[in-house]
Protein backbone atom coordinates (compact mmCIF):
# COMPACT_ATOMS: atom_id res chain seq x y z
CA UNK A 1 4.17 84.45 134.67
CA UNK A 2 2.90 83.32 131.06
CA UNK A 3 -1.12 82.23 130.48
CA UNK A 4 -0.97 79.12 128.31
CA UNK A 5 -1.86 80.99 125.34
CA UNK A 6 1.50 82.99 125.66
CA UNK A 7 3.54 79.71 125.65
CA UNK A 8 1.69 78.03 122.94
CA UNK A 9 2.51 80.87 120.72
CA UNK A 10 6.28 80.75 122.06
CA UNK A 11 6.35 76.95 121.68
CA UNK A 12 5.09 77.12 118.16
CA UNK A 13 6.71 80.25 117.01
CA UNK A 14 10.22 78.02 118.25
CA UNK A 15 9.00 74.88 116.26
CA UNK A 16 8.65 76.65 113.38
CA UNK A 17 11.74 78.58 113.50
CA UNK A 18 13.82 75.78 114.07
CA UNK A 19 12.02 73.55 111.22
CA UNK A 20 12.58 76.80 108.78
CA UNK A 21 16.42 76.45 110.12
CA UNK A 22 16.73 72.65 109.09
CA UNK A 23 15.45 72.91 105.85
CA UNK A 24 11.63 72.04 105.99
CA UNK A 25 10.04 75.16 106.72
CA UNK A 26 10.18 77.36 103.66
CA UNK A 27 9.28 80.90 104.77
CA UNK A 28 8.72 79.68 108.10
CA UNK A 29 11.81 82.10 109.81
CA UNK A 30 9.45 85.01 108.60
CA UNK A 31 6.34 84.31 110.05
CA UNK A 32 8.21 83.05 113.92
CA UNK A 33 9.03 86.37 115.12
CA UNK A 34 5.73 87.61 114.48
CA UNK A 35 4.14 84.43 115.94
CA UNK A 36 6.33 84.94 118.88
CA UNK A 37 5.06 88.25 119.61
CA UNK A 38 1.80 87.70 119.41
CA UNK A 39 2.00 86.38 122.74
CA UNK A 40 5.50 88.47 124.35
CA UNK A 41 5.97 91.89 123.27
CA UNK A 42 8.55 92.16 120.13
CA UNK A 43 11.74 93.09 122.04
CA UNK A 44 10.83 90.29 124.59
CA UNK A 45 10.34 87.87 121.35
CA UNK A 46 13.61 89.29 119.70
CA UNK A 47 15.96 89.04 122.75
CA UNK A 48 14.48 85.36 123.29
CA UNK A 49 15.02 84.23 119.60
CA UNK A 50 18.06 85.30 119.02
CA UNK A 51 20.12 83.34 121.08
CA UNK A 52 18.59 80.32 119.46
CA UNK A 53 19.39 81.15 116.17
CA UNK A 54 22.68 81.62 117.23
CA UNK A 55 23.08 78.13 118.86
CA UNK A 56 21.25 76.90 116.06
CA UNK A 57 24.19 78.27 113.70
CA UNK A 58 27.06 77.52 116.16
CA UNK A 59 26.02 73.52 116.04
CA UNK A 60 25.08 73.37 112.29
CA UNK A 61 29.17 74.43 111.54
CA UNK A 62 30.38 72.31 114.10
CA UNK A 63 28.18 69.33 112.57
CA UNK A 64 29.29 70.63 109.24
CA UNK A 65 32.98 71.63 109.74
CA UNK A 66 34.70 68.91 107.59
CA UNK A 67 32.88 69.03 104.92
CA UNK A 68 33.64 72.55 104.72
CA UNK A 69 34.39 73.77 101.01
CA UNK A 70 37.40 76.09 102.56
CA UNK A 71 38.08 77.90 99.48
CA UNK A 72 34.81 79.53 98.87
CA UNK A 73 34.90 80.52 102.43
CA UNK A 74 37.74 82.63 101.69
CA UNK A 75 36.57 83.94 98.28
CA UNK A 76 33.62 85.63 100.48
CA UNK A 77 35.41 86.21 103.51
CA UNK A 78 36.04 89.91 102.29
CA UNK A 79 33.07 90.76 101.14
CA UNK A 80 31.24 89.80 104.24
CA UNK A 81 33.61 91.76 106.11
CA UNK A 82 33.16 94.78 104.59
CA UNK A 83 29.31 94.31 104.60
């Protein structure tokens, strides 16, 4: 289905996205989508990302839940709402 070029770039462009997530990547959430579709087309790269930045996000607050600083969540809670 994929040439081994196509998966390195997928493997990588993943890597780097999910070091950028932790902490150590610096800009490198900017530069994985277009990684990614150097090797898929973009909406192929997009649809495939995505969910993993959401199950990144869904286990950081579940790893992060009680030490939750509740109050602040609330003071934004209507701004991000609205927005």
């Amino acid at each position: 289905m994929f040439d081994p070029l196509t998966i390195f770039f997928i493997v990588f462009a993943v890597l780097l996205l999910g070091l950028a997530k932790g902490g150590f990547g610096g800009v490198g959430a900017t530069v994985a989508l277009p990684i990614m579709a150097l090797g898929v087309p973009v909406d192929l790269a997009l649809g495939a990302l995505l969910p993993i930045l959401i199950a990144m996000d869904v286990v950081s607050v579940l790893a992060h839940r009680k030490n939750a600083d509740t109050s602040a969540v609330l003071y934004a809670l209507p701004g991000a709402l609205i927005g």
